[in-house]
Protein backbone atom coordinates (compact mmCIF):
# COMPACT_ATOMS: atom_id res chain seq x y z
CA UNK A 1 -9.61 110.10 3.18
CA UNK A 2 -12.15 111.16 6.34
CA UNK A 3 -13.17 107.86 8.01
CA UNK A 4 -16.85 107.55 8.01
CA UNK A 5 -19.30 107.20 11.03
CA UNK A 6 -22.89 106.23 11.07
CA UNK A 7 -24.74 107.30 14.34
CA UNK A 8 -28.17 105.62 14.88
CA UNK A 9 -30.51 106.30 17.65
CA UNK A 10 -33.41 108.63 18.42
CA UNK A 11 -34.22 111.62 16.40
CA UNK A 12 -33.53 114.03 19.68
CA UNK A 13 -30.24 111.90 21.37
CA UNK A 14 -29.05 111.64 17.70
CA UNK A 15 -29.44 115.55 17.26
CA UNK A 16 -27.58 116.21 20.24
CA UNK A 17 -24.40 114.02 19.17
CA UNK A 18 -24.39 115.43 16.02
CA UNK A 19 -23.99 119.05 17.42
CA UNK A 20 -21.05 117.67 19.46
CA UNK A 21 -19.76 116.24 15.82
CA UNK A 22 -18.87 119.62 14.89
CA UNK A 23 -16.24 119.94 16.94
CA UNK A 24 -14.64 117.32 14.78
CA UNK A 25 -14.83 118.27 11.39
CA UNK A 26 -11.96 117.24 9.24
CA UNK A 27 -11.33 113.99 10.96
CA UNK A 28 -14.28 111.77 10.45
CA UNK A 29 -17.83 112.16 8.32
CA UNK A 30 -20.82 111.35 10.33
CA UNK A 31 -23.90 109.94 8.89
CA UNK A 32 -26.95 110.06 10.84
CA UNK A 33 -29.73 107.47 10.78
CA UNK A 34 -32.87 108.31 13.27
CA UNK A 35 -35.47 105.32 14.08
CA UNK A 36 -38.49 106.15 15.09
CA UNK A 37 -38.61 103.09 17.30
CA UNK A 38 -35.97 101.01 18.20
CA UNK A 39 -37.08 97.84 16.71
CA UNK A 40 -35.56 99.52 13.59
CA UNK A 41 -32.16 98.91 14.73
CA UNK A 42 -31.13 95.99 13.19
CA UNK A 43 -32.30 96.86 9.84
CA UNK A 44 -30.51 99.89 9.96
CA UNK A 45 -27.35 98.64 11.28
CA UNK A 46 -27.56 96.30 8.61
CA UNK A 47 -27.93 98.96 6.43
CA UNK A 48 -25.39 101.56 7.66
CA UNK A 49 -22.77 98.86 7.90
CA UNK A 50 -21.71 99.38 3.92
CA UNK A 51 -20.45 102.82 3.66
CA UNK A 52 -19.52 103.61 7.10
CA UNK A 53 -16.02 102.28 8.93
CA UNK A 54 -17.59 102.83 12.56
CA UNK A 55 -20.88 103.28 14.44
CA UNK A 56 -21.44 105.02 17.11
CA UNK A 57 -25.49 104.17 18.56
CA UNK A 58 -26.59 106.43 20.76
CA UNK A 59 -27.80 104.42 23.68
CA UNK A 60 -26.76 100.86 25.23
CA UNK A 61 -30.58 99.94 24.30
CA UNK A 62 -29.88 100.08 20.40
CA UNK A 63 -26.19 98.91 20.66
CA UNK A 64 -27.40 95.99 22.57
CA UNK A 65 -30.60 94.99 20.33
CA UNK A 66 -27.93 94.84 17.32
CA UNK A 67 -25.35 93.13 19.13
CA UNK A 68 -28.03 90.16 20.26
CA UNK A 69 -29.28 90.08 16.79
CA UNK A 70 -25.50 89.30 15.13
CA UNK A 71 -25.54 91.61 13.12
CA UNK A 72 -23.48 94.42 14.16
CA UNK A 73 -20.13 93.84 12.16
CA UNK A 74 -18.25 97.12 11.82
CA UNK A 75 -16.42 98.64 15.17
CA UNK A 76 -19.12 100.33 17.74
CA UNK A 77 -19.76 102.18 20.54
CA UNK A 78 -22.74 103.47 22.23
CA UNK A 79 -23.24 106.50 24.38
CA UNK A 80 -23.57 105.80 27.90
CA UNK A 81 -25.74 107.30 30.38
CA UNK A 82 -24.20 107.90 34.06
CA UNK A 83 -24.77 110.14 36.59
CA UNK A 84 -23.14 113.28 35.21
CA UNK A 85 -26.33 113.13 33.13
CA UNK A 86 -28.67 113.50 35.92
CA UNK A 87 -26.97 116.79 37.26
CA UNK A 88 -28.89 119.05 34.78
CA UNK A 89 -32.35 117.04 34.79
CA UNK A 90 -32.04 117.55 38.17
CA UNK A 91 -31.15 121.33 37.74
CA UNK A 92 -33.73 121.58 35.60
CA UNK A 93 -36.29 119.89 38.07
CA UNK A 94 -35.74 122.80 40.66
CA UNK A 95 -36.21 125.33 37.74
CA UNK A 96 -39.36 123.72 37.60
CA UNK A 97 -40.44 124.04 41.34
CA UNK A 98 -40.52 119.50 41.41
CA UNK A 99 -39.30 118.42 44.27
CA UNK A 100 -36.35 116.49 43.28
CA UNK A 101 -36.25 114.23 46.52
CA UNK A 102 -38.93 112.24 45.15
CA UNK A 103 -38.76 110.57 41.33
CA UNK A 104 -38.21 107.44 39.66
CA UNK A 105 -35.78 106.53 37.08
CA UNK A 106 -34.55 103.37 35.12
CA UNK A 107 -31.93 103.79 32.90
CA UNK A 108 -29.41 104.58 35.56
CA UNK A 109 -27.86 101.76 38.50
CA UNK A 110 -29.42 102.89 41.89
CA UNK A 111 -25.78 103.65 42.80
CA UNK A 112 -25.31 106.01 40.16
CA UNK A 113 -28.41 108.14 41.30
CA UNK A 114 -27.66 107.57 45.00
CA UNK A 115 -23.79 108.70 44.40
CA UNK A 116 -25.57 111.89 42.59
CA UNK A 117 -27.83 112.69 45.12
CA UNK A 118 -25.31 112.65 47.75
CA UNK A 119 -22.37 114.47 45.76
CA UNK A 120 -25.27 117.10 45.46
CA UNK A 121 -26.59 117.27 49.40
CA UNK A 122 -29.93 116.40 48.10
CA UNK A 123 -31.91 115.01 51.41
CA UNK A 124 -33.71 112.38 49.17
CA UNK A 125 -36.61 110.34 51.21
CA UNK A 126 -36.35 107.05 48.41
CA UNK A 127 -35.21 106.03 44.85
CA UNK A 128 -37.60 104.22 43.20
CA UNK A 129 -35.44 102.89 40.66
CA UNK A 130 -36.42 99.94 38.11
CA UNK A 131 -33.56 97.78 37.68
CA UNK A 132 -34.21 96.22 34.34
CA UNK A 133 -32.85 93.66 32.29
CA UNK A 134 -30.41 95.13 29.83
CA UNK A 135 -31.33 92.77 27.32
CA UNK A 136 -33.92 95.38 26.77
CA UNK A 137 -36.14 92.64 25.98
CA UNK A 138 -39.05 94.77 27.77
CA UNK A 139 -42.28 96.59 26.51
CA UNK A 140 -42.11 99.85 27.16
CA UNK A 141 -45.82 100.23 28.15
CA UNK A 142 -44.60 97.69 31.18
CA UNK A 143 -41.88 100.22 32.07
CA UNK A 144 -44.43 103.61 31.39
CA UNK A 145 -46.35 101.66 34.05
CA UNK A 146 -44.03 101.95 36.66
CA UNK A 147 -43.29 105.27 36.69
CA UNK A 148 -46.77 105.99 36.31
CA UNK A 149 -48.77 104.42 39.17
CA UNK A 150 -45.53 105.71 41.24
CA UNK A 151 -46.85 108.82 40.70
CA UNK A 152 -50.53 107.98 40.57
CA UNK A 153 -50.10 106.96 44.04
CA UNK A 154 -48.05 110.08 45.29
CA UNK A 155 -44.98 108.47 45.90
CA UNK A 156 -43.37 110.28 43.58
CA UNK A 157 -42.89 114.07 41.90
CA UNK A 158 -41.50 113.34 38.78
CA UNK A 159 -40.43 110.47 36.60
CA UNK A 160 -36.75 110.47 35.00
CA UNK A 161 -36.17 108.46 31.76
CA UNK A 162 -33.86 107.49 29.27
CA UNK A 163 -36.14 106.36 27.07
CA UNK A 164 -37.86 108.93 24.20
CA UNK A 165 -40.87 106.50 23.10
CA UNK A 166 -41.13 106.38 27.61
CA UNK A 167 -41.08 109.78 28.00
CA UNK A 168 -44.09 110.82 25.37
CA UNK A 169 -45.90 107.90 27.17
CA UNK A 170 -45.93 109.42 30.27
CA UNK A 171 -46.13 113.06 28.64
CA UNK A 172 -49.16 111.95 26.91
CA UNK A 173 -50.70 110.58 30.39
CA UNK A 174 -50.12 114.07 32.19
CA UNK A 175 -47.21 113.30 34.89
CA UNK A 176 -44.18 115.43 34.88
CA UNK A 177 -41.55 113.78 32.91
CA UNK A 178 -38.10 114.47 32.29
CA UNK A 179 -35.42 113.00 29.90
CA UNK A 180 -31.93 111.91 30.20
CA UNK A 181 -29.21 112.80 27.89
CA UNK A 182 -25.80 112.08 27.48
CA UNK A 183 -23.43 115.14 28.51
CA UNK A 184 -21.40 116.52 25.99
CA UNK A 185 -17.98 115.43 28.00
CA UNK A 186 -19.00 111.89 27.45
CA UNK A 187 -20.54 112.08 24.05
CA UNK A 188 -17.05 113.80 22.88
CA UNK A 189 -15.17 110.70 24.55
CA UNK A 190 -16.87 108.18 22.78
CA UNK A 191 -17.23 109.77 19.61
CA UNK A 192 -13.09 109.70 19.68
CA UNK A 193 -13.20 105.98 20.96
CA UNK A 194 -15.32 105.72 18.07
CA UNK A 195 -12.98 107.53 15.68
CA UNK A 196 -10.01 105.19 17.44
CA UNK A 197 -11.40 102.05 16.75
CA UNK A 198 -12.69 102.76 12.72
CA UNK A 199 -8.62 104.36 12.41
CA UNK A 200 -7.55 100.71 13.84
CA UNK A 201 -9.91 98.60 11.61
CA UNK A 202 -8.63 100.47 8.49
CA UNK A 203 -4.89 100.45 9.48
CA UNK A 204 -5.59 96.51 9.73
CA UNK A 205 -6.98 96.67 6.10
CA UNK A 206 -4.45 98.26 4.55
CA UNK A 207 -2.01 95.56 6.26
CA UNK A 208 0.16 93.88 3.43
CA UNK A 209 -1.02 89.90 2.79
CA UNK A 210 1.00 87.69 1.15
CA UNK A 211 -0.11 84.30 -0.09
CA UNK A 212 2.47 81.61 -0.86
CA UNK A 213 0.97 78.82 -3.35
CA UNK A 214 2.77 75.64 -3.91
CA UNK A 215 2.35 72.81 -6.06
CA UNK A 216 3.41 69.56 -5.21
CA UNK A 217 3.68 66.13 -6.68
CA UNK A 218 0.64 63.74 -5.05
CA UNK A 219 3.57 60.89 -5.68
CA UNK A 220 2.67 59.90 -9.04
CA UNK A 221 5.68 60.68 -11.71
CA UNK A 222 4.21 62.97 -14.85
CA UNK A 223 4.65 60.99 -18.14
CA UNK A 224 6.72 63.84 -20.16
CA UNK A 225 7.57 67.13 -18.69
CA UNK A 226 4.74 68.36 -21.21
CA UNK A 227 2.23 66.82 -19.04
CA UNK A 228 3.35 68.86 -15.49
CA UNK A 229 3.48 71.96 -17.97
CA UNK A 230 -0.07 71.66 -19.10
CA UNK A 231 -1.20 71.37 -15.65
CA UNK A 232 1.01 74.47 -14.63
CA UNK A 233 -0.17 77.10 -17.58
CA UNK A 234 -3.81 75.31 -17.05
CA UNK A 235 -3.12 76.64 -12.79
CA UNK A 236 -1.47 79.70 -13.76
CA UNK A 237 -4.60 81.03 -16.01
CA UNK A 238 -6.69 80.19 -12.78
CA UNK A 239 -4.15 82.15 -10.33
CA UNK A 240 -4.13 85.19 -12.83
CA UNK A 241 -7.82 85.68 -12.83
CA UNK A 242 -7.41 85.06 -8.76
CA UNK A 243 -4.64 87.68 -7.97
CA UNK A 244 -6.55 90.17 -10.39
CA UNK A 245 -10.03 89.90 -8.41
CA UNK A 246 -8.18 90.52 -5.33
CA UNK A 247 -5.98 93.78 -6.71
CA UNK A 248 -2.90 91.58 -6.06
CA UNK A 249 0.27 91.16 -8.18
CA UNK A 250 1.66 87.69 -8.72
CA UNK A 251 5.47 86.37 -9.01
CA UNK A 252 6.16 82.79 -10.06
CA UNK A 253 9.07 81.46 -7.43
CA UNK A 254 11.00 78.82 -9.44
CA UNK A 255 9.39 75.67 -10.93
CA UNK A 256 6.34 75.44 -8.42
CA UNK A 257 5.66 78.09 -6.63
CA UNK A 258 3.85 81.46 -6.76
CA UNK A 259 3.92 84.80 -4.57
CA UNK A 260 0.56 87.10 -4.24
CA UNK A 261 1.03 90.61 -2.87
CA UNK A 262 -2.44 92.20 -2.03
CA UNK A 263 -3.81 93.82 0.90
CA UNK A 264 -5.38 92.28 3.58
CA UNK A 265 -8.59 94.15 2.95
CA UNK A 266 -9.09 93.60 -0.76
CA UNK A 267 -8.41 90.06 0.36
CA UNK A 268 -10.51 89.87 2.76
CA UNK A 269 -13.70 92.08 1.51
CA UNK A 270 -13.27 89.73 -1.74
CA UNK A 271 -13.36 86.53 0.65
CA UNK A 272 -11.52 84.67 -1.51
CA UNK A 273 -9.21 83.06 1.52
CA UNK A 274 -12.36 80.88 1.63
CA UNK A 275 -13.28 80.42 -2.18
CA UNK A 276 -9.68 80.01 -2.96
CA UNK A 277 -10.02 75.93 -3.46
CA UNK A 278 -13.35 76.41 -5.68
CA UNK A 279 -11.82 79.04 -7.89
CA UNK A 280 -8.34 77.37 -8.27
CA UNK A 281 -9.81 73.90 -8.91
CA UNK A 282 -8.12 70.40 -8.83
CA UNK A 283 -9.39 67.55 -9.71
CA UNK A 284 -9.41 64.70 -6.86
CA UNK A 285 -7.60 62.28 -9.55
CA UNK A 286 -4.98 65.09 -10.32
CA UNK A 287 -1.23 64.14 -10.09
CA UNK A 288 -0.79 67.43 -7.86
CA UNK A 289 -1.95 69.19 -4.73
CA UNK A 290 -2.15 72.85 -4.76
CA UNK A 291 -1.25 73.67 -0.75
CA UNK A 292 -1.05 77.37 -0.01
CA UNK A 293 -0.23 79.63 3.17
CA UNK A 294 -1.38 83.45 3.45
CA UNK A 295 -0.17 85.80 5.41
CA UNK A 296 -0.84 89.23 7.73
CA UNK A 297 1.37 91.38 8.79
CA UNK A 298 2.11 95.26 9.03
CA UNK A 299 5.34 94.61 6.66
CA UNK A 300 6.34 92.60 3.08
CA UNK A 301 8.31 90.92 5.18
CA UNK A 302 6.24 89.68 8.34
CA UNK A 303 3.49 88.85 6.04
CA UNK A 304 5.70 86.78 3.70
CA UNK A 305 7.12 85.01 7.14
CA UNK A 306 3.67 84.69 8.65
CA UNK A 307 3.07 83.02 4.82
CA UNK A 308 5.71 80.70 5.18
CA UNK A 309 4.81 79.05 8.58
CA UNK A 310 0.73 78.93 7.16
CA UNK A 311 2.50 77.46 4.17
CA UNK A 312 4.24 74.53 6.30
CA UNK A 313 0.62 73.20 7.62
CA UNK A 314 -0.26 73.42 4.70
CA UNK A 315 2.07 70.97 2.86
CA UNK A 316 1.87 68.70 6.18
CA UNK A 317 -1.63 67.79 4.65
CA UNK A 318 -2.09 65.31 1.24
CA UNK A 319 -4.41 67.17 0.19
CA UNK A 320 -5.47 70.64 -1.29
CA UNK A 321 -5.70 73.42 1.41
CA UNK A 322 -4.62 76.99 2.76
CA UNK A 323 -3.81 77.87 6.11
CA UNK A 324 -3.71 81.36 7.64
CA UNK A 325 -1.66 83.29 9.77
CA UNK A 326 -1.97 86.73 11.51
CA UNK A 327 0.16 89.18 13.02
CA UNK A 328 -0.95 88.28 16.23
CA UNK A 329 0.64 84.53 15.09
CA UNK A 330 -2.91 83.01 15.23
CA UNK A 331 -3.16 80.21 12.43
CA UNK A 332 -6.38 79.19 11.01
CA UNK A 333 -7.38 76.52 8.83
CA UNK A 334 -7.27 73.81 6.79
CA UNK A 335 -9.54 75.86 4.41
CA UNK A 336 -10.33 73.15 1.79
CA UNK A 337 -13.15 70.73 0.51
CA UNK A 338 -12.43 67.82 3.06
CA UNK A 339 -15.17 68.48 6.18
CA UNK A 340 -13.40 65.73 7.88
CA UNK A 341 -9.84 66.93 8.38
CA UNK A 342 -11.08 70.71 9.15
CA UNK A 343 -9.65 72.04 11.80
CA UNK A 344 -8.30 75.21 13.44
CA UNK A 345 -6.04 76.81 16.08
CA UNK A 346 -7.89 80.03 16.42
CA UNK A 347 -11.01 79.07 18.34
CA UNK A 348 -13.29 82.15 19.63
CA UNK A 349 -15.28 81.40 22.79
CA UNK A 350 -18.84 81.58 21.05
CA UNK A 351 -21.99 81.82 23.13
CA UNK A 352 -23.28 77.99 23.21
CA UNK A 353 -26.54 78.64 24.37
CA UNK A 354 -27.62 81.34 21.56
CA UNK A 355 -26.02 78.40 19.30
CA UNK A 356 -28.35 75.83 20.61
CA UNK A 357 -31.55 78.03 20.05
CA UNK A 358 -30.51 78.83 16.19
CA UNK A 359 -29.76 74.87 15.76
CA UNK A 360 -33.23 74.13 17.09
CA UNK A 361 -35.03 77.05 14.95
CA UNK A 362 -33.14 76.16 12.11
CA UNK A 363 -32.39 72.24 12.24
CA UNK A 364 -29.29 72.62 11.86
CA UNK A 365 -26.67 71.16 13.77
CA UNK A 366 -24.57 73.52 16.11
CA UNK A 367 -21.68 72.83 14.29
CA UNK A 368 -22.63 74.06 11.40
CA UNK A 369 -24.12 77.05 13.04
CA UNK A 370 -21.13 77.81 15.04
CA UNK A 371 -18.76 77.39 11.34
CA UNK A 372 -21.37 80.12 9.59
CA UNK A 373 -20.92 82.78 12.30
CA UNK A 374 -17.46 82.28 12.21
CA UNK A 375 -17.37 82.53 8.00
CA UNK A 376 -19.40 85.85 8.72
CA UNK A 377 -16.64 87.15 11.15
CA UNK A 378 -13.83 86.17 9.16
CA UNK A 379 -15.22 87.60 5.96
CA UNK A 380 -16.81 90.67 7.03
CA UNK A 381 -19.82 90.57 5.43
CA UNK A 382 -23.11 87.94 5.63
CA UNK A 383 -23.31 88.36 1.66
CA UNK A 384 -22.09 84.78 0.39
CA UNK A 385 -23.50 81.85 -1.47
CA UNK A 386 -23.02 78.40 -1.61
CA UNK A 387 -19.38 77.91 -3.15
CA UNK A 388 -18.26 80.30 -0.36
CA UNK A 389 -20.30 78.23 2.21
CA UNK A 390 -19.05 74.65 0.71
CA UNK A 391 -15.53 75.92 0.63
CA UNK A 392 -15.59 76.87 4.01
CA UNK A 393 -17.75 74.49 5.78
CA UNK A 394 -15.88 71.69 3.52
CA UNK A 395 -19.17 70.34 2.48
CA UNK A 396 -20.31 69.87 -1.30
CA UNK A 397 -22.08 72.15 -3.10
CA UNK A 398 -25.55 70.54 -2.99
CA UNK A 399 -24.84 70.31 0.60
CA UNK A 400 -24.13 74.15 0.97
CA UNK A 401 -27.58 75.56 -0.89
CA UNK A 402 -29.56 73.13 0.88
CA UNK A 403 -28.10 74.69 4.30
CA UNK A 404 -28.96 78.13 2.85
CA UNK A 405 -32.29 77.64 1.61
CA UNK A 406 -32.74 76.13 5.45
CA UNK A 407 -32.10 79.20 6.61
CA UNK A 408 -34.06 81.38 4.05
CA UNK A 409 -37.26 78.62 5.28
CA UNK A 410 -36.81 79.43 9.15
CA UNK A 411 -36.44 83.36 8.47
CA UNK A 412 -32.40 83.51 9.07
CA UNK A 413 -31.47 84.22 5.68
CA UNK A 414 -33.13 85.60 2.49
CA UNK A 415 -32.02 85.45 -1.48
CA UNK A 416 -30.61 88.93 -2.22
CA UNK A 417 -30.23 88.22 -5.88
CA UNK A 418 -29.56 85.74 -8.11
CA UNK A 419 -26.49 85.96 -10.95
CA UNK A 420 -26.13 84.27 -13.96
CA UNK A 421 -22.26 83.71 -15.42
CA UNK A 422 -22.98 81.72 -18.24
CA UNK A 423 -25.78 80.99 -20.92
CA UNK A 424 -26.29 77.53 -19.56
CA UNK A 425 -26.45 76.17 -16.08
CA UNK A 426 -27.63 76.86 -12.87
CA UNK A 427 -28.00 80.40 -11.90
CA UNK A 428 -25.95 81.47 -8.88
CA UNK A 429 -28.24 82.82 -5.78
CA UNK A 430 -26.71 85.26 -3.60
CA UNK A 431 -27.53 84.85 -0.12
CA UNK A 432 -28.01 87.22 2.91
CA UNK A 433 -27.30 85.21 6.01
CA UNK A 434 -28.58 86.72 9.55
CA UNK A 435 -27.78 84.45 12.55
């Protein structure tokens, strides 16, 4: 099955990757999605992001906008501009009688147009380059303006810009203008990055996961060996319904333990690594604990080792909880109901400031912040609702919807829809989380 790529961008820059695209027919799909602005990026990242396996965005200024915003969770690459790409505006240029020793340009590092200018002999008198900040956190009139009183004031011939919604600006106000594309050598090199990297993300799907579940006496002898059967058909009902929604099989292992087979993306997509301890319920006054380990690997027989050692940190804990471990060796976890004894080997550097802001837009503590982006990661997706954030954030269930309708209040989340599994009871909002 073709991997599927979504390329956003600009109508035109779009247009032009898609004509490289041809060349590789047979090995991916590509999907285009044009903006007519970029401040449409992040709703249609968010939208591409189901039914593609890559992206590929067709500047650093849309890449970036979606990256700041969170919400970019699929591999992606952007399209680079260098100075290749100024060799045939700058062709062009002469074609047009401009005098290419004077003009402006922004999208480009002033060493990247000097280098150009002086692997091409060209005599220039200055570069008038604006160095901006590649947060792209700039109004493009503010940028138009540059080039533009450059030119008003005859320091320049021509302006050179990356930048389509720039370029009509400055069309529209009568100065020569030119745009810069990517060259086809580097739009085919990063389409095949792109093509690498969605290959590698569904090779790790279709890794074999094996989770281990154990039950173990909480110390208290069973009255009859009735009783500890009762509790074990009661369990096993639970882990059927558990290995089916994850496309698993399930093998009972002697008197008290069971083997899952899936794959790690069923497992994963599902996200039930994290709901695991609300679907598989135990009472706090049970005689039992229900400690399990899951496992990665790119064999049966890693992932059932990698299980095992989750497994043992598991059962080092009185109480009910999984651990995970990867075929790197990372371990994660406890994953369980007890916030207090939460903890986890597999710590990603996360950036503290952009924490700090969402905790004081949201009033929410950082922590709490931090432990939701890191649910998004893990899971793949920002689709959840509150089981999924209790488990998780080993908080009650209460607690979890009231952090969720927080973040619907401050604008960082919305209700997506809201399901109803029974005739009574509460019905069950799902939430889209963006932060």
């Amino acid at each position: 099955m073709n991997l599927k790529i979504a390329v956003i961008g600009s109508e035109d820059t779009v247009d032009r990757i898609l004509e490289v695209t041809k060349e590789f027919e047979g090995k991916a799909e590509f999907m285009p999605f044009k903006y007519k602005d970029k401040s449409q990026t992040i709703e249609y990242t968010k939208e591409i992001q189901k039914n593609s396996d890559a992206i590929i965005f067709s500047g650093e200024a849309p890449y970036t906008i979606a990256l700041n915003a969170g919400v970019i969770k699929k591999p992606s690459v952007y399209v680079p501009r260098k100075g290749t790409s100024l060799y045939k505006v700058l062709w062009k240029m002469r074609d047009d009688n401009i005098d290419i020793k004077r003009i402006s340009t922004e999208i480009l590092s002033t060493e990247e147009v000097v280098e150009t200018m002086e692997e091409l002999e060209v005599d220039f008198e200055k570069i008038y380059n604006y160095d901006f900040d590649h947060s792209f956190k700039f109004e493009h009139k503010e940028l138009a303006d540059f080039h533009y009183n450059l030119w008003k004031d005859g320091k320049i011939s021509a302006a050179v810009t990356g930048f389509t919604n720039i370029f009509y600006m400055l069309k529209d106000r009568g100065m020569p203008v030119y745009k810069l594309y990517p060259t086809k050598p580097l739009i085919r090199e990063y389409i095949n990055k792109a093509i690498l990297l969605g290959k590698v993300k569904k090779v790790q799907q279709s890794q074999t996961a094996v989770q281990i579940v154990k039950i173990r006496n909480r110390g208290e002898s069973f009255s009859s060996d009735y009783e500890f059967m009762m509790i074990k058909n009661k369990l096993e009902s639970k882990l059927i319904k558990y290995t089916r929604d994850n496309f698993g099989s399930l093998f009972p292992l002697g008197r008290d333990e069971y083997l899952i087979f899936t794959n790690r993306g069923s497992i994963e997509n599902i996200y039930n690594i994290f709901n695991f301890h609300s679907e598989i319920y135990i009472e706090e006054d049970s005689k039992i604990i229900l400690s399990s380990g899951i496992g990665f690997g790119n064999t049966v027989y890693e992932s059932e080792i990698n299980a095992r050692i989750a497994l043992s940190h598991s059962i080092k804990r009185n109480y009910n909880c999984t651990f995970i471990m990867d075929e790197s060796s990372n371990v994660s976890g406890p994953f369980s109901n007890e916030e207090d004894k939460r903890f986890t080997y597999d710590m990603s550097s996360g950036k503290n400031e952009e924490i700090r802001e969402l905790a004081e837009k949201t009033s929410l503590s950082p922590v709490y912040i931090s432990k939701l982006r890191g649910l998004i990661e893990k899971i793949d997706r920002n689709i959840v609702d509150a089981n999924v954030v209790s488990s998780y954030l080993g908080i009650s269930t209460r607690s979890a919807r009231r952090i969720l309708n927080v973040l619907v209040k401050s604008g960082f989340g919305k209700v997506k829809h809201t399901e109803s599994k029974a005739k009574t009871g509460r019905p069950r909002k799902i939430y889209e989380i963006n932060i």
